[in-house]
PDB file of N, CA and C in Angstrom:
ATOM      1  N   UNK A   1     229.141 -85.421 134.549  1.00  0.00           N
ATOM      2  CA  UNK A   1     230.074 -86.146 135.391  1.00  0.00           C
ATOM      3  C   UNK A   1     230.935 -85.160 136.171  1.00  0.00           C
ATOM      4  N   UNK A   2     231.098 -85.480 137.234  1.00  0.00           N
ATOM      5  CA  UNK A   2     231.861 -84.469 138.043  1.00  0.00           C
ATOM      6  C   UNK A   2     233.121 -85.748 139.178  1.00  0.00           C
ATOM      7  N   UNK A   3     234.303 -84.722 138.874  1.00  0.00           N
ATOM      8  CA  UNK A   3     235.274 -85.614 139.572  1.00  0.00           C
ATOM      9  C   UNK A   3     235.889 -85.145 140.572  1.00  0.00           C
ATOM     10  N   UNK A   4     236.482 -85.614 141.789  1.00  0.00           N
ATOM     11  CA  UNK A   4     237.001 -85.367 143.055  1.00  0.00           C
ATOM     12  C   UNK A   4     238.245 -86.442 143.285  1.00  0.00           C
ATOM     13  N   UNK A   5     239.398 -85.282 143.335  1.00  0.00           N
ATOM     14  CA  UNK A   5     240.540 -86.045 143.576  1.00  0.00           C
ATOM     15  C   UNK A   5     240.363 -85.884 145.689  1.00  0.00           C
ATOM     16  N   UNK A   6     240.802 -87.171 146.256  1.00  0.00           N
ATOM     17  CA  UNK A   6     239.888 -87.248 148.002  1.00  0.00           C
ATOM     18  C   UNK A   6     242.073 -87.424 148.086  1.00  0.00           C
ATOM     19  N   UNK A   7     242.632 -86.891 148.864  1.00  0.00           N
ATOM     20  CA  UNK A   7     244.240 -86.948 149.499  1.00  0.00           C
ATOM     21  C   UNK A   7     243.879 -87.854 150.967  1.00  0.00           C
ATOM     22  N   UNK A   8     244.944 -88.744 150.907  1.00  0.00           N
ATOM     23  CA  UNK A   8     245.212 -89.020 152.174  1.00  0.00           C
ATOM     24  C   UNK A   8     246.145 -89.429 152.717  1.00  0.00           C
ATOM     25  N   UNK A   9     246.388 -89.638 153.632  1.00  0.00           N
ATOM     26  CA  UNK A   9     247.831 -89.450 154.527  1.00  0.00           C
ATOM     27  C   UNK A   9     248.127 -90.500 155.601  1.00  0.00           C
ATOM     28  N   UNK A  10     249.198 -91.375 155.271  1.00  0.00           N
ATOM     29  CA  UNK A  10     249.850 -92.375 156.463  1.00  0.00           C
ATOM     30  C   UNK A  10     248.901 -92.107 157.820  1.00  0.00           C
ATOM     31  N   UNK A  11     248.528 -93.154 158.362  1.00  0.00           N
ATOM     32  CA  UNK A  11     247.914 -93.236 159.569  1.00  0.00           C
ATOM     33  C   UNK A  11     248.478 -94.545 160.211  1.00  0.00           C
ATOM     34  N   UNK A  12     248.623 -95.217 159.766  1.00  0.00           N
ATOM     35  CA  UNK A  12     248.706 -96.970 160.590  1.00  0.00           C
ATOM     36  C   UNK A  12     249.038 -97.979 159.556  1.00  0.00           C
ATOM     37  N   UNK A  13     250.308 -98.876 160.155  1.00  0.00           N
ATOM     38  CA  UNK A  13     250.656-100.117 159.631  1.00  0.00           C
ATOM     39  C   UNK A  13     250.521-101.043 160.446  1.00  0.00           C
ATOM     40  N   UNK A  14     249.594-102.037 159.455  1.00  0.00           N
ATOM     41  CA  UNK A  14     249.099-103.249 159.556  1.00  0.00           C
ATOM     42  C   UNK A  14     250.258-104.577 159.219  1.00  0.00           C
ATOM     43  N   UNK A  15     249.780-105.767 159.530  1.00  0.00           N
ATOM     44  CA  UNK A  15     250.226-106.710 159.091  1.00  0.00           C
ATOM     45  C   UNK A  15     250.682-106.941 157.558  1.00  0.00           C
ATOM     46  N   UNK A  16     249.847-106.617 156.624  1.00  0.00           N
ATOM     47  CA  UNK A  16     249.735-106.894 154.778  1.00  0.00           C
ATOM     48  C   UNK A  16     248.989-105.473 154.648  1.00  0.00           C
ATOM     49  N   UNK A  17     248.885-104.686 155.443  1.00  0.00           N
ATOM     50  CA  UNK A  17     248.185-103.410 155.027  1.00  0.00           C
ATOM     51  C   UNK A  17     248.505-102.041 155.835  1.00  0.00           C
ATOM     52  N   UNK A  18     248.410-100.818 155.161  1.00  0.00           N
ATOM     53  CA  UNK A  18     248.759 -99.661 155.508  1.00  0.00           C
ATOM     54  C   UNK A  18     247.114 -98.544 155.542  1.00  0.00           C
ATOM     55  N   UNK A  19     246.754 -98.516 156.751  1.00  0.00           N
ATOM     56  CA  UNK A  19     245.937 -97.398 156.849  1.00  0.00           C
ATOM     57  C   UNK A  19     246.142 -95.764 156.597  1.00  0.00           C
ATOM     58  N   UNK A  20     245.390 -95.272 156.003  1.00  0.00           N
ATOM     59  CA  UNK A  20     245.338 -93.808 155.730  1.00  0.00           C
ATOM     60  C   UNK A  20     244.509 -93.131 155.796  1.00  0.00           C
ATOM     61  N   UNK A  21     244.621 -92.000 156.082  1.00  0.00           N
ATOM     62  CA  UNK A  21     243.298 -91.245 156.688  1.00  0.00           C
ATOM     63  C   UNK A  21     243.137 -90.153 155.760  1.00  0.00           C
ATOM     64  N   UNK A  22     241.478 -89.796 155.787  1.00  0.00           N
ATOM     65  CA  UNK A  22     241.480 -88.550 154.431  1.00  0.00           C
ATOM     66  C   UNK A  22     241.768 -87.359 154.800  1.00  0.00           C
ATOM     67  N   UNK A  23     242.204 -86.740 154.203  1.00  0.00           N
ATOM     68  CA  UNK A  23     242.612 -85.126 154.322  1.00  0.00           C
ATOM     69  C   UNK A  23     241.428 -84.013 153.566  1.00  0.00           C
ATOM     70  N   UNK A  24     240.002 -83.756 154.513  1.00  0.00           N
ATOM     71  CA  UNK A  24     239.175 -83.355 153.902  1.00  0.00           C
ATOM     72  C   UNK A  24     239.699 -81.772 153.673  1.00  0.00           C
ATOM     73  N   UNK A  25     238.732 -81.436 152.511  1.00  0.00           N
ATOM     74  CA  UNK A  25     239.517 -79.691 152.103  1.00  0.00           C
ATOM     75  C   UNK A  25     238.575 -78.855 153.414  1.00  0.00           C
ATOM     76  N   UNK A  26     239.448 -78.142 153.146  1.00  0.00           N
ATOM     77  CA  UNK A  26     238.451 -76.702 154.333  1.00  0.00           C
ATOM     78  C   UNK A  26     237.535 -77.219 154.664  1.00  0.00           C
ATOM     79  N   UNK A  27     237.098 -77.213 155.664  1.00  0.00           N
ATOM     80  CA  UNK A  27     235.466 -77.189 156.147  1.00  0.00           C
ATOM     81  C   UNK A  27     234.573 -78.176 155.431  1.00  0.00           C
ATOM     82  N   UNK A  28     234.973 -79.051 154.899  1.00  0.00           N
ATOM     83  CA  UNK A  28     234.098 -80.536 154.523  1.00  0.00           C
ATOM     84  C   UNK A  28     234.161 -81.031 155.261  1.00  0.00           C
ATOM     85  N   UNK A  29     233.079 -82.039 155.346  1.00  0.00           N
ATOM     86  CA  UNK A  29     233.448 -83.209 156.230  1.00  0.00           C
ATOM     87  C   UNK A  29     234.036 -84.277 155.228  1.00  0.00           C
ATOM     88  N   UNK A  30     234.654 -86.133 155.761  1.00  0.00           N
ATOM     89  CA  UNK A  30     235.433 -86.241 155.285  1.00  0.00           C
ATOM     90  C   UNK A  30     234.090 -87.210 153.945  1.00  0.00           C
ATOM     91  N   UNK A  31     234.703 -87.573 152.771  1.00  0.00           N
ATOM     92  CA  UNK A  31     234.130 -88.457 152.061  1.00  0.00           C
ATOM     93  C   UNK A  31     233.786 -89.798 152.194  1.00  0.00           C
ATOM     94  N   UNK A  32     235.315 -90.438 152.381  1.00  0.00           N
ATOM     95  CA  UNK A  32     235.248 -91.608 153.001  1.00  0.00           C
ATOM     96  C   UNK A  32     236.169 -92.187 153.825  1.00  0.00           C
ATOM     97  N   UNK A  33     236.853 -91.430 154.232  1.00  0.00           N
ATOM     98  CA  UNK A  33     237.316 -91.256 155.633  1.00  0.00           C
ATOM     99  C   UNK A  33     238.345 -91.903 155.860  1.00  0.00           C
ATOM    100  N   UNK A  34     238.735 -93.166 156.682  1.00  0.00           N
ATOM    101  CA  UNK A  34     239.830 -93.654 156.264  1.00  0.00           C
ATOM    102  C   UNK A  34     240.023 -95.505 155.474  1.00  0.00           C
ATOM    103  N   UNK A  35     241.216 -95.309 154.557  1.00  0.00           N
ATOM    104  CA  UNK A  35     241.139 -96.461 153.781  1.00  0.00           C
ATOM    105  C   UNK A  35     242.134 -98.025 154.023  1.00  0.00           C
ATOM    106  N   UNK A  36     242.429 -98.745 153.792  1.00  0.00           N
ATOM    107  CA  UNK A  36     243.281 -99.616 153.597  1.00  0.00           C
ATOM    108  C   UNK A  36     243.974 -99.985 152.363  1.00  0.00           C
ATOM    109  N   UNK A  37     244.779 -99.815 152.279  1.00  0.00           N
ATOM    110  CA  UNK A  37     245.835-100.089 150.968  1.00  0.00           C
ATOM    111  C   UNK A  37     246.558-101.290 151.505  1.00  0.00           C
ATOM    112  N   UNK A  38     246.421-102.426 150.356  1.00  0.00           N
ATOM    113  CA  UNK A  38     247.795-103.479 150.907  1.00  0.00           C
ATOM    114  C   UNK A  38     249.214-102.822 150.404  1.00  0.00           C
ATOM    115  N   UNK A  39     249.874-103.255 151.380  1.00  0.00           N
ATOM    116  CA  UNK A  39     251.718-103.199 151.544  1.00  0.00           C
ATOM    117  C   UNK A  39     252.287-103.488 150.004  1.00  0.00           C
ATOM    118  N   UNK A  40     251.668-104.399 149.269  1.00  0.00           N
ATOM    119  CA  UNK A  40     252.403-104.177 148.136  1.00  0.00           C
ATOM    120  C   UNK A  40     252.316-103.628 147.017  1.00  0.00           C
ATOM    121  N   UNK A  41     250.879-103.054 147.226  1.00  0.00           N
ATOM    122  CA  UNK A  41     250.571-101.855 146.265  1.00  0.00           C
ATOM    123  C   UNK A  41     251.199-100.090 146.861  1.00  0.00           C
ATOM    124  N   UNK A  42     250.884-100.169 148.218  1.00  0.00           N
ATOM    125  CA  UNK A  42     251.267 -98.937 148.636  1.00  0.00           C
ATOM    126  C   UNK A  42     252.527 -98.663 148.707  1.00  0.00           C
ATOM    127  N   UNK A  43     253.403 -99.813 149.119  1.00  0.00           N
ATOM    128  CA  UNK A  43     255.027 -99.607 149.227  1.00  0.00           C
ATOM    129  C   UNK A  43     255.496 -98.424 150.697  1.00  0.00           C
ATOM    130  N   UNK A  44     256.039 -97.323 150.562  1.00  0.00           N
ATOM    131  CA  UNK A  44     256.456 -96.573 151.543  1.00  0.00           C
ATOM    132  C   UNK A  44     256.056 -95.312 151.225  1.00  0.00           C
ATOM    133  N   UNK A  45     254.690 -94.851 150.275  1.00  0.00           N
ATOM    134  CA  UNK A  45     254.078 -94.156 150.295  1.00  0.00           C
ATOM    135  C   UNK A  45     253.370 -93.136 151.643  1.00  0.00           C
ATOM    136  N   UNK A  46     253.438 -92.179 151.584  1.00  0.00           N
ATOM    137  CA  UNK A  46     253.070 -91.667 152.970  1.00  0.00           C
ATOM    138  C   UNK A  46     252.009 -90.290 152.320  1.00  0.00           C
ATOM    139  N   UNK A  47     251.346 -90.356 151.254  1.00  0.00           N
ATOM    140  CA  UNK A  47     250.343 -89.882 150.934  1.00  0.00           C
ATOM    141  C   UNK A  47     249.871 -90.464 149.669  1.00  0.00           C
ATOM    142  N   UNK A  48     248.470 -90.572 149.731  1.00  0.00           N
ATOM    143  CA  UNK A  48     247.918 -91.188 148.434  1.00  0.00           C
ATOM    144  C   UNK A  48     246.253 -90.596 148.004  1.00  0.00           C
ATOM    145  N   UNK A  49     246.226 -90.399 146.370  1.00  0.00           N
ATOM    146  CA  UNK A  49     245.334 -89.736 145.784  1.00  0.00           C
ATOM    147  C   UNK A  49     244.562 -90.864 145.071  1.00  0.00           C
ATOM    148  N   UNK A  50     243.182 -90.317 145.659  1.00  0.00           N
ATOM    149  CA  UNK A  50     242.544 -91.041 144.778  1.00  0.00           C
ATOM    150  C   UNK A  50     241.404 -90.245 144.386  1.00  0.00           C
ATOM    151  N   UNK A  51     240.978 -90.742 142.756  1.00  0.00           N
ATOM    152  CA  UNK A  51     239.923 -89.929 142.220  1.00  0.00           C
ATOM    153  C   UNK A  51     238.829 -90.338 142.029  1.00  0.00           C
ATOM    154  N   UNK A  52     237.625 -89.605 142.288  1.00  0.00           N
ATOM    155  CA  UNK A  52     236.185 -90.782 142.293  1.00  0.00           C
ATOM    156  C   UNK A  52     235.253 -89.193 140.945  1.00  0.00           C
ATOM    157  N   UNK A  53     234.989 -90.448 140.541  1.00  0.00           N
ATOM    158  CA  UNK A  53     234.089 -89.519 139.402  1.00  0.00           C
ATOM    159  C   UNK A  53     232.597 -90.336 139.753  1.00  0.00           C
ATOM    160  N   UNK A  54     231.780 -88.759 139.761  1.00  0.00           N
ATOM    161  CA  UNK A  54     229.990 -89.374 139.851  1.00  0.00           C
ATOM    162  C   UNK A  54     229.633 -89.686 138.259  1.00  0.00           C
ATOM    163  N   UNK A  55     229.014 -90.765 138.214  1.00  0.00           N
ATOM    164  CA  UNK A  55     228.011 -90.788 136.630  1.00  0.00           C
ATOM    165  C   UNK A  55     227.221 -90.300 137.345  1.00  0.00           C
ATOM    166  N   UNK A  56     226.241 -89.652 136.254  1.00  0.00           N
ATOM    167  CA  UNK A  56     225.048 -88.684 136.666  1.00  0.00           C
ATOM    168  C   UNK A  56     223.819 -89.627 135.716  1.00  0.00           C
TER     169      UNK A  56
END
């Protein structure tokens, strides 16, 4: 199993939702690029981590 914490960063507010865009490391391209978080999970967050683990 191998895990990847993906950062991303305030881009756009929506109606019930806050867009964010990924912050790929050096010279990657991005994973999955940009996300939607609703407003009442994200709150006034202006960066957010998320971790994706592969099963193998």
């Amino acid at each position: 199993m191998s895990k990847t914490i993906i950062t991303f960063e305030f881009e756009k507010q929506n109606k019930n939702s806050i867009r964010y865009k990924e912050m790929p490391k050096d010279g990657m391209p991005p994973i999955l690029g940009s996300i939607y978080i609703q407003k009442w999970f994200a709150g006034n967050s202006k960066t957010i981590e998320i971790t994706l683990e592969k099963k193998e």
